[in-house]
PDB file of N, CA and C in Angstrom:
ATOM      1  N   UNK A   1      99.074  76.704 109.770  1.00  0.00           N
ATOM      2  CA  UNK A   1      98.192  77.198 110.815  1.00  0.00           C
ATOM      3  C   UNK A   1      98.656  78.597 111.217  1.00  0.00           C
ATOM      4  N   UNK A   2      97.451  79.545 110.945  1.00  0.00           N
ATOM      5  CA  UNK A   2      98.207  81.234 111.306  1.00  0.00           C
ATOM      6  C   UNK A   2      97.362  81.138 112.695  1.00  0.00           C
ATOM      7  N   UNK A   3      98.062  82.063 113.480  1.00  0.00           N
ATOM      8  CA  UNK A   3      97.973  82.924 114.799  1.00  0.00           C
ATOM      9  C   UNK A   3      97.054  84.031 114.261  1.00  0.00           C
ATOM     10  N   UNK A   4      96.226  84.319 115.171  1.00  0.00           N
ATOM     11  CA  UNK A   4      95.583  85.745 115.312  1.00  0.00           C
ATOM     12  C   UNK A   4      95.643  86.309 116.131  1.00  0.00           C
ATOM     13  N   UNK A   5      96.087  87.564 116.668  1.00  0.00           N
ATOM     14  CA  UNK A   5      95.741  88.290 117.674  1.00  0.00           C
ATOM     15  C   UNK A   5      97.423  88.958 118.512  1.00  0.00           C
ATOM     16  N   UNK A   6      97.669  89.125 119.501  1.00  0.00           N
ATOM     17  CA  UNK A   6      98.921  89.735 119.914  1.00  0.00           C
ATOM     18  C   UNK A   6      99.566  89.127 120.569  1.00  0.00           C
ATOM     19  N   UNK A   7     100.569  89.279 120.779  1.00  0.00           N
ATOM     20  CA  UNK A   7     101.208  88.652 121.755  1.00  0.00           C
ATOM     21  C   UNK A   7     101.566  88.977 122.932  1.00  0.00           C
ATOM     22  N   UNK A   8     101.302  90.867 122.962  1.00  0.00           N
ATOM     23  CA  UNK A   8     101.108  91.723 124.176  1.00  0.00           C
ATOM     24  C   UNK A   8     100.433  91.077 125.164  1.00  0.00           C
ATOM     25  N   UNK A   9      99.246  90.299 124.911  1.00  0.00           N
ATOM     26  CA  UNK A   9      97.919  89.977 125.732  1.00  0.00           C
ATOM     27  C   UNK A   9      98.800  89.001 126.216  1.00  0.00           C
ATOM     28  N   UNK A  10      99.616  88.180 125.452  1.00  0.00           N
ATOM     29  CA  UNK A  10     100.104  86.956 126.677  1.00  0.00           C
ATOM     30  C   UNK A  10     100.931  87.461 127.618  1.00  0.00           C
ATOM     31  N   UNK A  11     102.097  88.354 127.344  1.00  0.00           N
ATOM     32  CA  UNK A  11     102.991  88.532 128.258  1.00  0.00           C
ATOM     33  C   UNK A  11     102.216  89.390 129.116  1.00  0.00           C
ATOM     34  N   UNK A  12     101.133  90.386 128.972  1.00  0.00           N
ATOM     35  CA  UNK A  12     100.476  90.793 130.043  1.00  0.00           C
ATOM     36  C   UNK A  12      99.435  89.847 130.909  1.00  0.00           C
ATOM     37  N   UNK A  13      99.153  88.991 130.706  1.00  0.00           N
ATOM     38  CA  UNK A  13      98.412  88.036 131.165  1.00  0.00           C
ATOM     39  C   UNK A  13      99.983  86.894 132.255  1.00  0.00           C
ATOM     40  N   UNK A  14     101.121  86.642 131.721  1.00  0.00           N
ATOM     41  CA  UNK A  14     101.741  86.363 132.177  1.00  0.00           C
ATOM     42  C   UNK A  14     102.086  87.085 133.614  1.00  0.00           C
ATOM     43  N   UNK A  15     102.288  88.486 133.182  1.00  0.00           N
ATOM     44  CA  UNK A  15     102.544  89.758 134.412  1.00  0.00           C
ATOM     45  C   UNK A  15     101.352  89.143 135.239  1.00  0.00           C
ATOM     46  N   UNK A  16     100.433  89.206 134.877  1.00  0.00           N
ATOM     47  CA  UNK A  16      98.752  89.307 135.981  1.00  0.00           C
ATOM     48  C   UNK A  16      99.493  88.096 136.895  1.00  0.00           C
ATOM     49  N   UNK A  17      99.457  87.235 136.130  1.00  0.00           N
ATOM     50  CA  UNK A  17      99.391  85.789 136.957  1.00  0.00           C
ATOM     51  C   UNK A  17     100.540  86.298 137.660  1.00  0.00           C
ATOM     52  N   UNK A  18     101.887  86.766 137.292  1.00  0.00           N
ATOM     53  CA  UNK A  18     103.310  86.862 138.101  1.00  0.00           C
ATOM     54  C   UNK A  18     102.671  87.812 139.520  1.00  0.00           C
ATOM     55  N   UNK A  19     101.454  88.876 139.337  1.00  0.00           N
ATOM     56  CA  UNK A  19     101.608  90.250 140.527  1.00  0.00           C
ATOM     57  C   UNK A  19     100.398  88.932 141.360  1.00  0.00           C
ATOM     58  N   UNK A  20      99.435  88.680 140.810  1.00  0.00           N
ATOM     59  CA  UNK A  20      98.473  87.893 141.738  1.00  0.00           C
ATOM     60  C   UNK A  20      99.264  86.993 142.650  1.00  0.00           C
ATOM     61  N   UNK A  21     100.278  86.057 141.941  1.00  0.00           N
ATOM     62  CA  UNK A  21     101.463  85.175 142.616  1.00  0.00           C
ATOM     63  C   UNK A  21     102.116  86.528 144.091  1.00  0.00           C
ATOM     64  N   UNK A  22     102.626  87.431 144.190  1.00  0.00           N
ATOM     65  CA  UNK A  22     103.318  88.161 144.567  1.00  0.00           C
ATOM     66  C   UNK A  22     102.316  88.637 145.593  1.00  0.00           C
ATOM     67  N   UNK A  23     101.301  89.078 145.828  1.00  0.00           N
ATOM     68  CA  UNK A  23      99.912  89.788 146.369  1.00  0.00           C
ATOM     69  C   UNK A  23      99.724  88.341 147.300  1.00  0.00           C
ATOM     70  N   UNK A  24      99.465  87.598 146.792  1.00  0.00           N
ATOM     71  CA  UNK A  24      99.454  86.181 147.439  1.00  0.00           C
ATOM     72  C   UNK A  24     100.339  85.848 149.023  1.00  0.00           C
ATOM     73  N   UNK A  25     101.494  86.282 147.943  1.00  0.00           N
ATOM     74  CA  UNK A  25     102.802  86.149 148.919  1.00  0.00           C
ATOM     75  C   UNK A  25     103.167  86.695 150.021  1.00  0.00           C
ATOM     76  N   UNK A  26     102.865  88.089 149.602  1.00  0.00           N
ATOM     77  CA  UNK A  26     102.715  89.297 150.776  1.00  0.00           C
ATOM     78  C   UNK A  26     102.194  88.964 151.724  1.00  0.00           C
ATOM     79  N   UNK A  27     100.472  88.982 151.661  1.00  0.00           N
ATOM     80  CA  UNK A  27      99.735  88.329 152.466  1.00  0.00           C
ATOM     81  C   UNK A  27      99.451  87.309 153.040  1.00  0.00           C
ATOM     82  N   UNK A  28     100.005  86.300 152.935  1.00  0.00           N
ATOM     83  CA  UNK A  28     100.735  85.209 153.652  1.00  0.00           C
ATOM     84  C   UNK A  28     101.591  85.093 154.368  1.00  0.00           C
ATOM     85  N   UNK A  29     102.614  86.381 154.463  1.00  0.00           N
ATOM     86  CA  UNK A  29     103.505  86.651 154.850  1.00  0.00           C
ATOM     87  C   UNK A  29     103.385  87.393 156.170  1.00  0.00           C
ATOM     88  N   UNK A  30     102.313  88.117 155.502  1.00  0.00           N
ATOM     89  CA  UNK A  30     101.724  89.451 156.925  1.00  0.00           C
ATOM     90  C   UNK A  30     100.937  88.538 157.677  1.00  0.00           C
ATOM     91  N   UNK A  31     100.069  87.735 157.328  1.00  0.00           N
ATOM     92  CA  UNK A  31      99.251  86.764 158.086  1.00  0.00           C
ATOM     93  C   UNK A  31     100.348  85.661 159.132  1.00  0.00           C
ATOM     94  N   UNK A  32     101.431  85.502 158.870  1.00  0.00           N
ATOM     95  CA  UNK A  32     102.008  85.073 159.486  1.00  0.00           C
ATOM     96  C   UNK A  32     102.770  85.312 160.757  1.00  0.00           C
ATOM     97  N   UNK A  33     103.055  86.854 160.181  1.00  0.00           N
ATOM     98  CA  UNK A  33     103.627  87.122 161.367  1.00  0.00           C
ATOM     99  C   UNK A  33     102.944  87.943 162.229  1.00  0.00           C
ATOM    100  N   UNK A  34     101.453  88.053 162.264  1.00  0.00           N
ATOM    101  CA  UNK A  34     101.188  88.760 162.861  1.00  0.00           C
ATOM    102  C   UNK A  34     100.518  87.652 163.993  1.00  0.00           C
ATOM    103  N   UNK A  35     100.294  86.335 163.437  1.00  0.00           N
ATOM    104  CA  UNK A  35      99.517  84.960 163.965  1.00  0.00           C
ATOM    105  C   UNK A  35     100.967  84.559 164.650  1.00  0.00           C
ATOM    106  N   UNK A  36     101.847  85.043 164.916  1.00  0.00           N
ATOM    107  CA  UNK A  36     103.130  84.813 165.574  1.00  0.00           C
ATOM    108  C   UNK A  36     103.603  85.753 166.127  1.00  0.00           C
ATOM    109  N   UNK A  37     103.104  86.974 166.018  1.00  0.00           N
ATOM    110  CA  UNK A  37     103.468  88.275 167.044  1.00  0.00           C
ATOM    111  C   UNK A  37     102.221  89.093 166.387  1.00  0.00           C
ATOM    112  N   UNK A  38     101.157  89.061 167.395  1.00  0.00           N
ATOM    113  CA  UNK A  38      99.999  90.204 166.949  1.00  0.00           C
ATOM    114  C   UNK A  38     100.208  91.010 167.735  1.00  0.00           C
ATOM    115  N   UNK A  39     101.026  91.181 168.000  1.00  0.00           N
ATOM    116  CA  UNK A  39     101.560  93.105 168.973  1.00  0.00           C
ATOM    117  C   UNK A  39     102.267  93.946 167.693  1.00  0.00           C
ATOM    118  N   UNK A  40     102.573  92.855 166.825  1.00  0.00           N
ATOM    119  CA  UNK A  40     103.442  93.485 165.553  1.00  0.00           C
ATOM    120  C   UNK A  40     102.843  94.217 164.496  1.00  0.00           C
ATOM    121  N   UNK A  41     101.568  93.819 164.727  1.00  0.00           N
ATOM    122  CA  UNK A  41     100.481  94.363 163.727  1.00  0.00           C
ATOM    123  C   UNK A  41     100.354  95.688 163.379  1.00  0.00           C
ATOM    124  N   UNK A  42     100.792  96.528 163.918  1.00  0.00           N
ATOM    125  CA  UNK A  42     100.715  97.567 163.315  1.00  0.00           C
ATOM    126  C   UNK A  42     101.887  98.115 162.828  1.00  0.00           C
ATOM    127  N   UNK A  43     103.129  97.235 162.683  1.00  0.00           N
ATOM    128  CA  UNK A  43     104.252  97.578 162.216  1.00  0.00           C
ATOM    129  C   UNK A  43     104.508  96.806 161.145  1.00  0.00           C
ATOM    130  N   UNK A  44     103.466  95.649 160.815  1.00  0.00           N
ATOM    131  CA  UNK A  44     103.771  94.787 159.895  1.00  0.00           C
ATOM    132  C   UNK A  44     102.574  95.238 158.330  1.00  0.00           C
ATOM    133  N   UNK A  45     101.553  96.028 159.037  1.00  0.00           N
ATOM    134  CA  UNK A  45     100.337  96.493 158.331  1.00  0.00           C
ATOM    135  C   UNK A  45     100.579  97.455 157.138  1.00  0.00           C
ATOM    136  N   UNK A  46     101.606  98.661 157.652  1.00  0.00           N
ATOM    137  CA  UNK A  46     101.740  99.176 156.567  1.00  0.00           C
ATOM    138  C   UNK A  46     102.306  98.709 155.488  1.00  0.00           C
ATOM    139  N   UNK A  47     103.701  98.046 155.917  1.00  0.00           N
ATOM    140  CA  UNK A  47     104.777  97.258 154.891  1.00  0.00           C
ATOM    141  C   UNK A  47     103.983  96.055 153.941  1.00  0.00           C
ATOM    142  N   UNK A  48     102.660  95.566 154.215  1.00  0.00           N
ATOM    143  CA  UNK A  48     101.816  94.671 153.800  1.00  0.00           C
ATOM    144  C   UNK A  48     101.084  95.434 152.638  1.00  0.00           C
ATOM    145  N   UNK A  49     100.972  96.974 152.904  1.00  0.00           N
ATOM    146  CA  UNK A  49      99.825  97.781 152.272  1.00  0.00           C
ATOM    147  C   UNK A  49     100.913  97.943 151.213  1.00  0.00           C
ATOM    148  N   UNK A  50     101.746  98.306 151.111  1.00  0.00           N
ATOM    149  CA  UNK A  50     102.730  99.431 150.155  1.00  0.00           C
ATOM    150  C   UNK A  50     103.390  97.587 149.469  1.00  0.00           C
ATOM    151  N   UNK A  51     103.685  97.011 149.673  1.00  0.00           N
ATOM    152  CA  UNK A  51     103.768  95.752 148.786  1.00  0.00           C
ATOM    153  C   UNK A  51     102.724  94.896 147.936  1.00  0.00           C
ATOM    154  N   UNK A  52     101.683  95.704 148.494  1.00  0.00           N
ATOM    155  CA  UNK A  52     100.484  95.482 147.595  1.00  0.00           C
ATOM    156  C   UNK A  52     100.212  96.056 146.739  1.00  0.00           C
ATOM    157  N   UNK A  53     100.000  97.176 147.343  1.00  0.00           N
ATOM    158  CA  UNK A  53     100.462  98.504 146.138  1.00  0.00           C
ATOM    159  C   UNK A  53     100.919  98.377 144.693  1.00  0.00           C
ATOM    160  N   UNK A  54     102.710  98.482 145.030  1.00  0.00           N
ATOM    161  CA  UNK A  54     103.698  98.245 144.212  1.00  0.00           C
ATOM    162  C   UNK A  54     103.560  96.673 143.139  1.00  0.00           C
ATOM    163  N   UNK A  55     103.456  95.664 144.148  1.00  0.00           N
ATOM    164  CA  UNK A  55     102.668  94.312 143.302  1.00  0.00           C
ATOM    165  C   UNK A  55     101.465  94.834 142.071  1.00  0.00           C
ATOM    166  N   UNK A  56     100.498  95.608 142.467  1.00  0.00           N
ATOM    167  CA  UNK A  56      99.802  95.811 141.721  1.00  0.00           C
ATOM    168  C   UNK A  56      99.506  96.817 140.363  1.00  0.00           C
ATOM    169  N   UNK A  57     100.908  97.621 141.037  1.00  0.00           N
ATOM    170  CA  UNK A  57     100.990  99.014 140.174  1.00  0.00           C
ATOM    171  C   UNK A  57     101.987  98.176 139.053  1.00  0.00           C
ATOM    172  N   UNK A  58     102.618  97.078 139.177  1.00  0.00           N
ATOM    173  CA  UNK A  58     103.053  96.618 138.185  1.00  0.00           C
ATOM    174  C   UNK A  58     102.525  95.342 136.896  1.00  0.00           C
ATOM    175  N   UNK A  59     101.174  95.546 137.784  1.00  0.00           N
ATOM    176  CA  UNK A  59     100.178  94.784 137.109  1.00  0.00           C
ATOM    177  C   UNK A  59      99.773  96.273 135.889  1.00  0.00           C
ATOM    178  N   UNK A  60      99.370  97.018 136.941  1.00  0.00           N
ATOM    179  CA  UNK A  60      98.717  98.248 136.031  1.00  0.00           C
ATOM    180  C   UNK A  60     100.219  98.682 134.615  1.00  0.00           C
ATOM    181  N   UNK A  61     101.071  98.619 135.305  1.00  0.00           N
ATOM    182  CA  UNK A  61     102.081  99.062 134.006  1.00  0.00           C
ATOM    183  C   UNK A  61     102.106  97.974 132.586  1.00  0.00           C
ATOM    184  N   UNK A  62     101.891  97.019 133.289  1.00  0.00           N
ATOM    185  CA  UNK A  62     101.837  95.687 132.168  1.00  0.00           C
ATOM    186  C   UNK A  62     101.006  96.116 131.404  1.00  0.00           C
ATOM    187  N   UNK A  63      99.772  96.068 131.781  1.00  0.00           N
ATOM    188  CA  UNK A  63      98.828  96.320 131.050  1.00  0.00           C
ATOM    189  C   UNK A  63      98.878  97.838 129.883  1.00  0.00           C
ATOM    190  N   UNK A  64      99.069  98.526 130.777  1.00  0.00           N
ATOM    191  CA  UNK A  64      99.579  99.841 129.977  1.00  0.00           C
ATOM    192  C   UNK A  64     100.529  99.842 128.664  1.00  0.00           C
ATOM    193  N   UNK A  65     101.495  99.219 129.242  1.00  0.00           N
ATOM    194  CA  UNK A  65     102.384  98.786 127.977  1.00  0.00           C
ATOM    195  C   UNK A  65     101.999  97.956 126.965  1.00  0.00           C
ATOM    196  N   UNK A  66     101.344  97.477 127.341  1.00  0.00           N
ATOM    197  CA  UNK A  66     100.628  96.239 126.448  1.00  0.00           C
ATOM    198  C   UNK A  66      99.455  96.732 125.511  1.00  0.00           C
ATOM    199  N   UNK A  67      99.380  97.888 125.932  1.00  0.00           N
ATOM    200  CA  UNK A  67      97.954  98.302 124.617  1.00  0.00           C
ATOM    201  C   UNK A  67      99.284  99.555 124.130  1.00  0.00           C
ATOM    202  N   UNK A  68     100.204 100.357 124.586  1.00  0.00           N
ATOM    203  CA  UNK A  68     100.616 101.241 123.982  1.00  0.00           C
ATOM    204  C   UNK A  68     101.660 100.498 123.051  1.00  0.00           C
ATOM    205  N   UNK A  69     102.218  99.718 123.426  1.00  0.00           N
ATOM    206  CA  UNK A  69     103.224  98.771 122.441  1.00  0.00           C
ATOM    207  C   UNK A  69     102.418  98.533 121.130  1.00  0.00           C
ATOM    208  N   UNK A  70     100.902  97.533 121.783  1.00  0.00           N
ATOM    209  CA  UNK A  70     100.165  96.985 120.823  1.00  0.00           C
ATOM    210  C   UNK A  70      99.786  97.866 119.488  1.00  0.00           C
ATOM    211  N   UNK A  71      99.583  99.187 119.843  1.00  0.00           N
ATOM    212  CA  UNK A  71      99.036 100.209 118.958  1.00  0.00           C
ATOM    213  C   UNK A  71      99.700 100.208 117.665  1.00  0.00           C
TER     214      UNK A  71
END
């Protein structure tokens, strides 16, 4: 039985699922403490934004690597 196709696509598909897991997390996190101190909210808002960010910019690198590897 042969395989077709890459194996890039899994470990980037792995990444997706790992940053969606992480994005998840964040925001659960910020939802929490702000439903436990909403005076905090605007100190908890940015640190929520820039972990989303970064969560996601490492979605975008996965992917990146994953077609330039693939090539």
């Amino acid at each position: 039985m042969e395989l077709h196709g890459s194996l890039n696509m899994i470990g980037y598909g792995l990444a997706a699922i790992g940053s969606a897991i992480g994005v998840g997390l964040i925001f659960a996190a910020y939802i929490n403490g702000v439903a436990r101190q909403p005076e905090s909210q605007s100190q908890l808002q940015p640190i929520a934004l820039l972990g989303f960010a970064l969560a996601e910019a490492l979605a975008i690198f996965g992917l990146v690597f994953a077609f330039v590897i693939g090539a």
